[in-house]
Every structure is written in C-alpha cells, then in structure tokens.
N, C-alpha and C. Protein backbone atom coordinates (compact mmCIF):
# COMPACT_ATOMS: atom_id res chain seq x y z
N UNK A 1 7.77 -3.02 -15.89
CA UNK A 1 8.44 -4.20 -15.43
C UNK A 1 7.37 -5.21 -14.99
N UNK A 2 7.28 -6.29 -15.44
CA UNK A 2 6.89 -7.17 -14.69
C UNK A 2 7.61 -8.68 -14.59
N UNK A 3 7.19 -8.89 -13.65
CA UNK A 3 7.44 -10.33 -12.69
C UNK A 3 6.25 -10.75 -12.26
N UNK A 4 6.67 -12.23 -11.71
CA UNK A 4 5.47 -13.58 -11.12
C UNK A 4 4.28 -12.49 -10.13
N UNK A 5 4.76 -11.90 -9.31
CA UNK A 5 3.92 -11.36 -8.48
C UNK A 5 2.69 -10.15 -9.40
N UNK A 6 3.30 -9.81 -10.37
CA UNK A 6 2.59 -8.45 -11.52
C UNK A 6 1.24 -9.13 -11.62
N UNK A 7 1.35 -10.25 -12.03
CA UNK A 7 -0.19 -10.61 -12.42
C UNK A 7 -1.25 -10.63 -11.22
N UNK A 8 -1.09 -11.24 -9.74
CA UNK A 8 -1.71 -11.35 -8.74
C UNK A 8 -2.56 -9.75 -8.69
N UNK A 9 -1.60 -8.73 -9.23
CA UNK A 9 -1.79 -7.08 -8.86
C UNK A 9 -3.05 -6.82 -10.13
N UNK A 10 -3.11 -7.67 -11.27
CA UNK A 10 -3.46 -7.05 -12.44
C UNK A 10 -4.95 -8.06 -12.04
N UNK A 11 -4.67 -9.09 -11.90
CA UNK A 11 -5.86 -9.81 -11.57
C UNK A 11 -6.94 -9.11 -10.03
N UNK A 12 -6.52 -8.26 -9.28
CA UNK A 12 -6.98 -7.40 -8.44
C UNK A 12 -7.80 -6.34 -9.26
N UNK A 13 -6.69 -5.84 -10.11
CA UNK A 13 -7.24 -4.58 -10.79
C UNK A 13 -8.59 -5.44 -11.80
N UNK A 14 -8.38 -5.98 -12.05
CA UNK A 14 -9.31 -6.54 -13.19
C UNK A 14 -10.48 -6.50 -12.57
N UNK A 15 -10.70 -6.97 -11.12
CA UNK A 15 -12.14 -7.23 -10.21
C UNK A 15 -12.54 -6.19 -9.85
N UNK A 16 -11.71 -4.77 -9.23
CA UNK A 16 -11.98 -3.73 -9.06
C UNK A 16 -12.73 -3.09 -10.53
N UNK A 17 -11.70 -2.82 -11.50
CA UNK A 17 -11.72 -2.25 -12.49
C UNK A 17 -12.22 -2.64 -13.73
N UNK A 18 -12.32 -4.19 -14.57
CA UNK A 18 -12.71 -4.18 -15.26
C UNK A 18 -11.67 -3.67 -16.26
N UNK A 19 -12.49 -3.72 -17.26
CA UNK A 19 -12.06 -3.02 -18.76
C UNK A 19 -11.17 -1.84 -18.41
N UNK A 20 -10.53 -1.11 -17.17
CA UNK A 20 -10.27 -0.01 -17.22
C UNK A 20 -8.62 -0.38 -16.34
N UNK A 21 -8.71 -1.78 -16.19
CA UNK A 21 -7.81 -2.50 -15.03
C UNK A 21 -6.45 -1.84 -15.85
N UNK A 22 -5.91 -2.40 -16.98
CA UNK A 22 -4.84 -2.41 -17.89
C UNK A 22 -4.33 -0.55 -18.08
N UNK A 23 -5.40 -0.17 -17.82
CA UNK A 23 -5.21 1.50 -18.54
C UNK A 23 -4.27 1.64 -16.87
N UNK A 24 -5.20 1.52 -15.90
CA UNK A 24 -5.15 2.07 -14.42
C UNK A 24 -3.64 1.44 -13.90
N UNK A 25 -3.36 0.15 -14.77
CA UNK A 25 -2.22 -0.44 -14.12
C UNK A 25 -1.12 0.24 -14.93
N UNK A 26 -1.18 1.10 -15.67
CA UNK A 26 -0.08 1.41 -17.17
C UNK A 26 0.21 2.91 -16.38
N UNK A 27 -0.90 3.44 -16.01
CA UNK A 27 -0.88 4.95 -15.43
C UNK A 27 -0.69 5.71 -14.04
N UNK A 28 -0.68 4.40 -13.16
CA UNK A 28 -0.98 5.12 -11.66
C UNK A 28 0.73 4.64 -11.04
N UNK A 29 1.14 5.93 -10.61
CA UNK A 29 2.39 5.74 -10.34
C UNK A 29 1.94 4.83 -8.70
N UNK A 30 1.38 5.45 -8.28
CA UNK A 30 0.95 3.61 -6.86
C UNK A 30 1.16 2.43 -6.96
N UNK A 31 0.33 2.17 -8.18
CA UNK A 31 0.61 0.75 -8.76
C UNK A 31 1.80 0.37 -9.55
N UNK A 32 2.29 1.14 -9.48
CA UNK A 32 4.00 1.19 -10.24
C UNK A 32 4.72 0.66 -9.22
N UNK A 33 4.26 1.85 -8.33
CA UNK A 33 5.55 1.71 -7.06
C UNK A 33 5.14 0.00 -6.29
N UNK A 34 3.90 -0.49 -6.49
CA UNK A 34 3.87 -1.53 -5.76
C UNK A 34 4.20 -2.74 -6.29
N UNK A 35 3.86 -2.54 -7.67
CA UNK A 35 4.46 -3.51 -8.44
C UNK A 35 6.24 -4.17 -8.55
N UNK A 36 6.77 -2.55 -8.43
CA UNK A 36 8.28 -2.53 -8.49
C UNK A 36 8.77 -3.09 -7.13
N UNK A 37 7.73 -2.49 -5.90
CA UNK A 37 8.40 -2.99 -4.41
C UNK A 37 8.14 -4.84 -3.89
N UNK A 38 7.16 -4.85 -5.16
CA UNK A 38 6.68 -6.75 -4.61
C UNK A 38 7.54 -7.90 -5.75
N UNK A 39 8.19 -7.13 -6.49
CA UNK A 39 9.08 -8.15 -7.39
C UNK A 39 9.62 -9.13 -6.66
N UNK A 40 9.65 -9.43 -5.40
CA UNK A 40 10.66 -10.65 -4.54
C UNK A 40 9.39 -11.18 -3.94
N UNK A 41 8.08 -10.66 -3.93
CA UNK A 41 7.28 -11.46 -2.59
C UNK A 41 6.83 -13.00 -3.08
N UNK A 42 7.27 -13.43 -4.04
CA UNK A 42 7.28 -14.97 -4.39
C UNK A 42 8.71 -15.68 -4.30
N UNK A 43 9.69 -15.11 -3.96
CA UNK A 43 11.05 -15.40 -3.88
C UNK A 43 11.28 -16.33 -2.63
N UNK A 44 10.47 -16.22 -1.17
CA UNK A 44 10.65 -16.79 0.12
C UNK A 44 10.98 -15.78 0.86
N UNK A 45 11.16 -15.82 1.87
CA UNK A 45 11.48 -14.64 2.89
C UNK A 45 12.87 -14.32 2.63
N UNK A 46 13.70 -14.87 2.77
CA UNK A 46 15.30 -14.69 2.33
C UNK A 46 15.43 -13.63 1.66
N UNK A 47 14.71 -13.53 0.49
CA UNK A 47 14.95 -12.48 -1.06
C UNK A 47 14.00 -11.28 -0.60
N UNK A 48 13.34 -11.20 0.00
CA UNK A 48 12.41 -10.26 -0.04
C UNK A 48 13.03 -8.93 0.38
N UNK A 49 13.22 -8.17 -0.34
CA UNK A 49 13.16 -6.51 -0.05
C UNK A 49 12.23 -5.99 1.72
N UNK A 50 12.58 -5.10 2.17
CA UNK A 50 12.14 -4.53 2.73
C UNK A 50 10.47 -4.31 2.21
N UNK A 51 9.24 -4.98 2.73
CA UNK A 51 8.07 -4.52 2.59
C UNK A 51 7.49 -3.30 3.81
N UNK A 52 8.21 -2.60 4.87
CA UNK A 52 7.69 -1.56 5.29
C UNK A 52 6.82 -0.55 4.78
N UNK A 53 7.43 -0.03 3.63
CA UNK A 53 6.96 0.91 3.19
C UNK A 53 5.47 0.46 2.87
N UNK A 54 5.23 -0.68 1.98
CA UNK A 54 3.75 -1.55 1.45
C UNK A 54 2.98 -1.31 2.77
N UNK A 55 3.11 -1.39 3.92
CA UNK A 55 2.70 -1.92 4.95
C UNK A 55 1.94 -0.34 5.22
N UNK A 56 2.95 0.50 5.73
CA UNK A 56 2.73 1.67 6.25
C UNK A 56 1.52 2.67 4.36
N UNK A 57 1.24 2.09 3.42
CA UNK A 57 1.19 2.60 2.80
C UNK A 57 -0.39 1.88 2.87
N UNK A 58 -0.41 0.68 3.29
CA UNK A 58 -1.61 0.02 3.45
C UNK A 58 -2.43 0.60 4.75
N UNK A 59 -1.87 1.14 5.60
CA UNK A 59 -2.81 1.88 7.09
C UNK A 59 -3.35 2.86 7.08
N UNK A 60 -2.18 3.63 5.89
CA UNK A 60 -2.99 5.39 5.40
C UNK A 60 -3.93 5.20 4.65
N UNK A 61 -3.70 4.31 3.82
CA UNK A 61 -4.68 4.21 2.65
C UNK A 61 -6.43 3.54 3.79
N UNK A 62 -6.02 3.02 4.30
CA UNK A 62 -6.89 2.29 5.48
C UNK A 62 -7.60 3.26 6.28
N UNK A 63 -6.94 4.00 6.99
CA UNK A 63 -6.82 5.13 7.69
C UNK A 63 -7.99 6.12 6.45
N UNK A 64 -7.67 6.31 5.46
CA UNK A 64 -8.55 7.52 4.54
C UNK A 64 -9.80 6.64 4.31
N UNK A 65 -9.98 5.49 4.05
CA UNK A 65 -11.62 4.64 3.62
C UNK A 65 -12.29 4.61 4.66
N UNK A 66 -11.45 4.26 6.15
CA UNK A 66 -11.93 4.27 7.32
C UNK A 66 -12.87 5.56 7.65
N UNK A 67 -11.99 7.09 7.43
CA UNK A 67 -12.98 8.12 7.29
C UNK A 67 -13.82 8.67 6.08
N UNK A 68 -13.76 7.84 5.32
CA UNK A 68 -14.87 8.17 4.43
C UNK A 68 -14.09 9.79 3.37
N UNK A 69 -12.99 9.21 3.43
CA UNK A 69 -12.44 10.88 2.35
C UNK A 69 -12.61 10.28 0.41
N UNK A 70 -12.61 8.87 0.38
CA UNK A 70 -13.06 8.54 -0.97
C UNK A 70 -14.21 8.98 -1.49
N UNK A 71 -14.99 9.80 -0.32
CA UNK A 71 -16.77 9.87 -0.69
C UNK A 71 -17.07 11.21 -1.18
N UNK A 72 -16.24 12.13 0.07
CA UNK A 72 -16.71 13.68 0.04
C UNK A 72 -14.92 14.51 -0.10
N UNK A 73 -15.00 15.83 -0.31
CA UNK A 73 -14.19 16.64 -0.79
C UNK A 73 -12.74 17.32 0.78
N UNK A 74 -13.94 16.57 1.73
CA UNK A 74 -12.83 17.04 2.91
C UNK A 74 -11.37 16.69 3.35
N UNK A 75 -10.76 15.71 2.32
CA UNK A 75 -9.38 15.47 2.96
C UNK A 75 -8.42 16.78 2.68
N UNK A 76 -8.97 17.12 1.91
CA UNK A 76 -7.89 18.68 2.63
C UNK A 76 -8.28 19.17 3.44
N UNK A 77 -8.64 19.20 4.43
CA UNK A 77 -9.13 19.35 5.52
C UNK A 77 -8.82 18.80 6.67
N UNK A 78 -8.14 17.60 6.58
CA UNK A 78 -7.80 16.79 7.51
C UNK A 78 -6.75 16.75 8.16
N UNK A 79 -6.62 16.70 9.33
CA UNK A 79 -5.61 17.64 10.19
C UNK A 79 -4.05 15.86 9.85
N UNK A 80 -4.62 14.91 9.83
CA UNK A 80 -3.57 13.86 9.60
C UNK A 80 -4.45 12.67 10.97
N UNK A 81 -3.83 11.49 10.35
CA UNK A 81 -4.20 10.44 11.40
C UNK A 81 -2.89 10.46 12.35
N UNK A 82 -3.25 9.96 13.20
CA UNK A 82 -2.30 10.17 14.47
C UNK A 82 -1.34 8.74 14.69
N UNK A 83 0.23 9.25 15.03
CA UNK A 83 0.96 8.20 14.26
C UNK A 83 0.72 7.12 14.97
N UNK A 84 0.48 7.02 16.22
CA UNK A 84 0.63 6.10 17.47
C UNK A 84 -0.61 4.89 16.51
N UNK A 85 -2.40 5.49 16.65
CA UNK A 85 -3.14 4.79 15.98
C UNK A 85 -2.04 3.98 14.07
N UNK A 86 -1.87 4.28 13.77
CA UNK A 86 -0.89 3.91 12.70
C UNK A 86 0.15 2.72 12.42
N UNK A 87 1.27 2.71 13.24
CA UNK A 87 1.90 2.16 14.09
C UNK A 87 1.43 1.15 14.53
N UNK A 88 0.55 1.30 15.58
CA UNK A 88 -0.31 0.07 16.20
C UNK A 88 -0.77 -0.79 15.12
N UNK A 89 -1.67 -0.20 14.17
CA UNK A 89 -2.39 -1.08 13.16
C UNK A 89 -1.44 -2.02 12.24
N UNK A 90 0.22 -1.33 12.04
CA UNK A 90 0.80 -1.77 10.89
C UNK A 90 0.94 -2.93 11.98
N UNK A 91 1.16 -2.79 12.77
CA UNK A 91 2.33 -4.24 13.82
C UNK A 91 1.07 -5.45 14.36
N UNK A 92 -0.34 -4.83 14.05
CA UNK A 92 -1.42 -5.69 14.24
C UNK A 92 -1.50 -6.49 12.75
N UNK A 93 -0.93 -5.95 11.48
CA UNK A 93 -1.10 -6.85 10.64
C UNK A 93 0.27 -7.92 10.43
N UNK A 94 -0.34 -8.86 9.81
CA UNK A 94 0.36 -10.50 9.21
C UNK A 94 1.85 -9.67 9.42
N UNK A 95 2.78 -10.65 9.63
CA UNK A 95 4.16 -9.91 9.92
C UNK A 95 4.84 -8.99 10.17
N UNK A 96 3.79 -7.83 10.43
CA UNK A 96 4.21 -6.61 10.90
C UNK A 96 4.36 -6.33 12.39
N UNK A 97 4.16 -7.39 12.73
CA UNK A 97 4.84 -7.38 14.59
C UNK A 97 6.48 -6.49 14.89
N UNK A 98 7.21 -7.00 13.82
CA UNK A 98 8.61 -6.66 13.91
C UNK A 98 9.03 -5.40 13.19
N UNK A 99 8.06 -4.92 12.96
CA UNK A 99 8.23 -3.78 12.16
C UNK A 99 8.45 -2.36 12.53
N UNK A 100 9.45 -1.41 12.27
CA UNK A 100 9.65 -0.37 13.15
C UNK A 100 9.38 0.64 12.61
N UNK A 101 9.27 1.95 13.03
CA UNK A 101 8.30 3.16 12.87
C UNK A 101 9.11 3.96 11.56
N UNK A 102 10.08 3.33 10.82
CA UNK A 102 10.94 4.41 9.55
C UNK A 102 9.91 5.04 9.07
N UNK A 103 9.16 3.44 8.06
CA UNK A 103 8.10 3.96 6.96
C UNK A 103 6.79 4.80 7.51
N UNK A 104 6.50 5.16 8.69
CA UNK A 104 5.63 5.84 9.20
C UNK A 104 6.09 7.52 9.11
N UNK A 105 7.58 7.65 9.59
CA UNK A 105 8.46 8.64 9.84
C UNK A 105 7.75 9.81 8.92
N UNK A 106 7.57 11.14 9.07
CA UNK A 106 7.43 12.25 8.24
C UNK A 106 9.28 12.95 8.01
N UNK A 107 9.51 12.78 6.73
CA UNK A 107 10.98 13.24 6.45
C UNK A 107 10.96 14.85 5.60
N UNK A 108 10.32 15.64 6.22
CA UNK A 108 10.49 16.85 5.52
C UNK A 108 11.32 17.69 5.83
C-alpha cells in the first residue's frame, strides 16, 4: 500500500540504505506496519489514526540503541527496560504529553 506519507519513509530508507532501501522497504514487516499506521499523518489532526503505538515503538527501539544491543549479541540477555523510564520518554516527545500507557501495556 502506499500513500502521500510512503515516500517520506522510502526517502529515509534511501539515506540509511541506499541501493538496498526498496528491497528493505518490500520485506521488513516494521516498515509495513509503519507505513500502514502513518497513511493519515498528512490528513491534519482530525483524520489521524491513533499514533500510540508509533510512539511507544519509537522509545523501545530508542531504549535498545541507547544500550548498545545493535552492536553486540546480548539482548537476549536483557532483563527489559523499565516501563516508568518508557512512559516518561514517550510523553517527553512532540505530542506525546497526552498520551496514555495502552501502547506500553505487556498483553500476554
């Protein structure tokens, strides 16, 4: 699927990735799911879907570069980031003041 917002994502991948942007954007169910969840973020606030999940998906991902698990083999190892630190960070970013703890939630 794509929409207005798809390209902003592909033009990311392109700077990261290069020649490998198009393969990485065709194959990674992440970039699927973000692509599919930002279809409204050019719409105005009105239209916009729920972005929680983006948000809370941006602190973990934050949360793992922060400790350095992209480098070495230890994130299985890692006992989890702690939700409170989490939480805090999502509601410290751009519009996430109002944002409440669902997409943080563990639902097992």
């Amino acid at each position: 699927m794509e929409h207005t917002f798809t390209a902003n994502i592909k033009v990311i991948l392109e700077q990261h990735f290069g020649k490998d942007s198009e393969y990485i954007f065709n194959n990674s169910p992440l970039i699927q799911y973000l692509n599919f969840k930002t279809r409204s973020a050019n719409k105005g606030s009105k239209a916009r879907s729920n972005f929680a999940n983006l948000y809370a998906i941006y602190v973990i991902l934050e949360d793992y570069i922060a400790n350095g698990y992209e480098k070495n083999n230890g994130y299985a190892d890692y006992e989890g980031a702690a939700f409170v630190k989490l939480f805090t960070r999502q509601r410290e970013l751009p519009f996430g003041s109002k944002l409440q703890n669902h997409a943080l939630n563990n639902q097992e």
